[in-house]
N, C-alpha and C. Protein backbone atom coordinates (compact mmCIF):
# COMPACT_ATOMS: atom_id res chain seq x y z
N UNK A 1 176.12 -69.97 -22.59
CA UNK A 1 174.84 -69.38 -22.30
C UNK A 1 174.39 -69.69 -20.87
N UNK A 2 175.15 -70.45 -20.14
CA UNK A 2 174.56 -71.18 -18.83
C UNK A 2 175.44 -70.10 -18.30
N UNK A 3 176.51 -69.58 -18.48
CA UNK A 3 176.96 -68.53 -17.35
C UNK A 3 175.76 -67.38 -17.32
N UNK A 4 175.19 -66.91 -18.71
CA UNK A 4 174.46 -65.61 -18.78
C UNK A 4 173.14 -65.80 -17.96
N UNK A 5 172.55 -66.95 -18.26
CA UNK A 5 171.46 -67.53 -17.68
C UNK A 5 171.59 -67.33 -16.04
N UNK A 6 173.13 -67.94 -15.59
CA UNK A 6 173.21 -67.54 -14.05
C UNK A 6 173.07 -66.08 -13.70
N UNK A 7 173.32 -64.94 -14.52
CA UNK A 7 173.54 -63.76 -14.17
C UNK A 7 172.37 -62.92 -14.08
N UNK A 8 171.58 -63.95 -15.02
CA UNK A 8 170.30 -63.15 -14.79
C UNK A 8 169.47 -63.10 -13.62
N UNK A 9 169.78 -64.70 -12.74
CA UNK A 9 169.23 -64.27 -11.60
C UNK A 9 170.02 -63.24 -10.64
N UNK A 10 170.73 -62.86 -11.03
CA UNK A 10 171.31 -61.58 -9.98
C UNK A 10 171.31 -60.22 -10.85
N UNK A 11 170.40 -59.91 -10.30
CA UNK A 11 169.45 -58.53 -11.20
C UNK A 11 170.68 -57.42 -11.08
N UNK A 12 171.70 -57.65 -9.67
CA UNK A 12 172.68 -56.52 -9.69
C UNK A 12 173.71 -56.77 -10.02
N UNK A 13 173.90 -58.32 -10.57
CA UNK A 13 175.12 -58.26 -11.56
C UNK A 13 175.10 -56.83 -12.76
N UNK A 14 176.54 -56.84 -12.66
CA UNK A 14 176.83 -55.47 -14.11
C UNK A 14 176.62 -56.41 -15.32
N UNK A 15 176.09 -55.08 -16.11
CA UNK A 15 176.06 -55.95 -17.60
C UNK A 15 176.77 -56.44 -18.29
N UNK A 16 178.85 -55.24 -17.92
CA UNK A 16 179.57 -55.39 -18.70
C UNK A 16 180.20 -57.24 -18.50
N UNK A 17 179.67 -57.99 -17.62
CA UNK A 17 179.93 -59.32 -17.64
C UNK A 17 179.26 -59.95 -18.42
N UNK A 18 178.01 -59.55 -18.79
CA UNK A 18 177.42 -60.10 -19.96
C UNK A 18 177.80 -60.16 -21.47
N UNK A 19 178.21 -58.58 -21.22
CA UNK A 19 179.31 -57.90 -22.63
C UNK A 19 180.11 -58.80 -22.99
N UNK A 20 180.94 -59.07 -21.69
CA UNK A 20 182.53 -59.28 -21.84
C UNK A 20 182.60 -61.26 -22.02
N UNK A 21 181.12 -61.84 -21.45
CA UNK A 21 180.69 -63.09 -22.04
C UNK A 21 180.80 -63.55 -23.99
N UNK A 22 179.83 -62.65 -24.27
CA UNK A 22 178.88 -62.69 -25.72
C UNK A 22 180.73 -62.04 -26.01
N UNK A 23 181.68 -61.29 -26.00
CA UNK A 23 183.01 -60.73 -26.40
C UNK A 23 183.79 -61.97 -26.51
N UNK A 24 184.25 -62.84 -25.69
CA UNK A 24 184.50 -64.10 -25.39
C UNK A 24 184.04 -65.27 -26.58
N UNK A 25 182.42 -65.28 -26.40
CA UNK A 25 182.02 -66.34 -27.53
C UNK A 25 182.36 -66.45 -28.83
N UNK A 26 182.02 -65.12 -29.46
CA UNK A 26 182.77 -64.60 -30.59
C UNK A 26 184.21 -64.88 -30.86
N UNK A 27 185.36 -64.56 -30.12
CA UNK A 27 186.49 -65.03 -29.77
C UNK A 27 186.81 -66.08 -30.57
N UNK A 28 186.05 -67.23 -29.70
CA UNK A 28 185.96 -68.46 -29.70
C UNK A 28 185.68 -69.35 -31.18
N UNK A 29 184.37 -68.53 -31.51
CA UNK A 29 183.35 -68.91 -33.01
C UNK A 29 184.28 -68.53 -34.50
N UNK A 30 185.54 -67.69 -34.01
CA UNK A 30 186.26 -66.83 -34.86
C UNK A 30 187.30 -67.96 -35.17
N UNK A 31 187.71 -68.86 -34.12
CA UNK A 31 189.14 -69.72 -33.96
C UNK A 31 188.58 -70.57 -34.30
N UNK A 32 187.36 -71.08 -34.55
CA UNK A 32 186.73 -72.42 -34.93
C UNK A 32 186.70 -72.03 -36.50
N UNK A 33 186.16 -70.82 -36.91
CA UNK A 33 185.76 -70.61 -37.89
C UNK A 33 187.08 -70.87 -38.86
N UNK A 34 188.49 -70.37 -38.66
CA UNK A 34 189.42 -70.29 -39.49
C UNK A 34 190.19 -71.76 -39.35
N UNK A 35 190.22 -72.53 -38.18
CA UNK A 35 190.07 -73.64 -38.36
C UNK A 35 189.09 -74.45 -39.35
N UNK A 36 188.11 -74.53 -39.41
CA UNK A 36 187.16 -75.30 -40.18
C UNK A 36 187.72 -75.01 -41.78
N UNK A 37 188.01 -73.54 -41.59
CA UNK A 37 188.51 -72.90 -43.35
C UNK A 37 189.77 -73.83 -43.08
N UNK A 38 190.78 -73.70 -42.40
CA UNK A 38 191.96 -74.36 -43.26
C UNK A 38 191.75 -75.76 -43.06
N UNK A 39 190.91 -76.68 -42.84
CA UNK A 39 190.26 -78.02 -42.96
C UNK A 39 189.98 -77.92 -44.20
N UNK A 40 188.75 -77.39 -44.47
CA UNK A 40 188.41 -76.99 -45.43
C UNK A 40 189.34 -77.18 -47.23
N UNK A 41 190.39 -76.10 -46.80
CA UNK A 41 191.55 -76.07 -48.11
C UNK A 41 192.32 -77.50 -47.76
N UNK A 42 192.60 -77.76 -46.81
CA UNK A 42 193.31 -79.15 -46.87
C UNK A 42 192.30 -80.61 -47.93
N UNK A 43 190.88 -80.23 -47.04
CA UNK A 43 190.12 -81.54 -47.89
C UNK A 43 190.12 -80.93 -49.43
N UNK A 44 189.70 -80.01 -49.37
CA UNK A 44 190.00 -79.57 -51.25
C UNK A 44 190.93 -79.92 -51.86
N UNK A 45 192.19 -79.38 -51.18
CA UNK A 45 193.79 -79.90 -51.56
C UNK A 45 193.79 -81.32 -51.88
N UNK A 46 193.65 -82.42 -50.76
CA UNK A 46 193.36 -83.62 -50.90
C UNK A 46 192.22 -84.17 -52.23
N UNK A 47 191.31 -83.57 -52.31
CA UNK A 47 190.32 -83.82 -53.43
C UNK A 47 191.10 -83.91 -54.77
N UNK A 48 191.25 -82.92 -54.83
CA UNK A 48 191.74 -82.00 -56.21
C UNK A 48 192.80 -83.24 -56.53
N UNK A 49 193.76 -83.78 -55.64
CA UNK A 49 194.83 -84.82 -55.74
C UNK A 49 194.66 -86.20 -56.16
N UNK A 50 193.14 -86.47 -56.84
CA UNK A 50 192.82 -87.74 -56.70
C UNK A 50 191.73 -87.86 -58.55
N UNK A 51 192.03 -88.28 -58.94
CA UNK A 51 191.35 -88.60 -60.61
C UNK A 51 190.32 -89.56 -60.38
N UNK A 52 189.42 -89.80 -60.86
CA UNK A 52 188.85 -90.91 -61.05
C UNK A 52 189.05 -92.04 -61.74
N UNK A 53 189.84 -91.46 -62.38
CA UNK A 53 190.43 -92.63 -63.15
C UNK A 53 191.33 -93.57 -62.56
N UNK A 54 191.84 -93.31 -61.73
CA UNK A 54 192.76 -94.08 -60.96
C UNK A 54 192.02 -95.30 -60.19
N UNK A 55 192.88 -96.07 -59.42
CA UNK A 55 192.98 -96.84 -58.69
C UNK A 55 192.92 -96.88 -57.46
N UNK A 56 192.23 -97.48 -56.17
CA UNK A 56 192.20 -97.12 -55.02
C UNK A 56 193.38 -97.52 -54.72
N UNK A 57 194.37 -98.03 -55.24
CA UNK A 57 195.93 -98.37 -54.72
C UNK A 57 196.32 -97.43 -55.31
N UNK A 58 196.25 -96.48 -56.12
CA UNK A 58 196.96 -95.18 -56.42
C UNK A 58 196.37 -93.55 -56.07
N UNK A 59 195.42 -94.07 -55.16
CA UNK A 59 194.65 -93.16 -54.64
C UNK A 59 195.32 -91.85 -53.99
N UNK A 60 195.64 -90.85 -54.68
CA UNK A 60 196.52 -89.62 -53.60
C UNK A 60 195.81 -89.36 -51.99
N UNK A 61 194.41 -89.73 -51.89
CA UNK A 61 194.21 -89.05 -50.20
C UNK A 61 194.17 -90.15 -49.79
N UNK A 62 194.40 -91.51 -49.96
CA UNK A 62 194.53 -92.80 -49.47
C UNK A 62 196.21 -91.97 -48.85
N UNK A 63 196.64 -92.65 -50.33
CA UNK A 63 198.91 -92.48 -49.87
C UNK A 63 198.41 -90.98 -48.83
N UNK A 64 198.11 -90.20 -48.96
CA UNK A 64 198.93 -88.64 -47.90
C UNK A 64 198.01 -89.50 -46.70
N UNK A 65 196.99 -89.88 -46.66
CA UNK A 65 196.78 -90.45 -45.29
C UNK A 65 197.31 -91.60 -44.70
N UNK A 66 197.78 -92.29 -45.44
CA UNK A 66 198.94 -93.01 -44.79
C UNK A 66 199.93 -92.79 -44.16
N UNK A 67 200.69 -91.25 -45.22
CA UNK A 67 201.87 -91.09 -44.67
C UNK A 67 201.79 -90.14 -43.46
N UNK A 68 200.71 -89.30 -43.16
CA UNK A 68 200.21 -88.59 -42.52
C UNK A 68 199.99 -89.53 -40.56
N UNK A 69 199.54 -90.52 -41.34
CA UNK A 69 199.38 -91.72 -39.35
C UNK A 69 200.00 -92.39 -39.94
């Protein structure tokens, strides 16, 4: 928003830089977004892997994060 903000003081900047800004952000909000989703199915995945009944020494997202680092 600090680039658009600059553009506004130049009244004869073209708009399509503004366009082609806000085109860009979106971009961006899209690659975060499907990231966060497959985070998302991983922590579920991980959830789903773990009983309560168990043991924190038999903990499934304990062990995959171990073996994981």
């Amino acid at each position: 928003m600090k680039r658009i903000n600059k553009l506004c003081t130049n009244a004869q900047a073209p708009c399509h830089e503004v366009d082609q800004m806000i085109i860009d952000q979106i971009k961006q909000v899209k690659v975060k977004m499907n990231e966060l989703k497959q985070l998302e199915t991983q922590l579920k995945a991980l959830s789903n892997s773990c009983t309560q009944s168990k043991k924190v020494s038999d903990c499934g997202i304990i062990k995959y994060l171990q073996e994981s680092y």
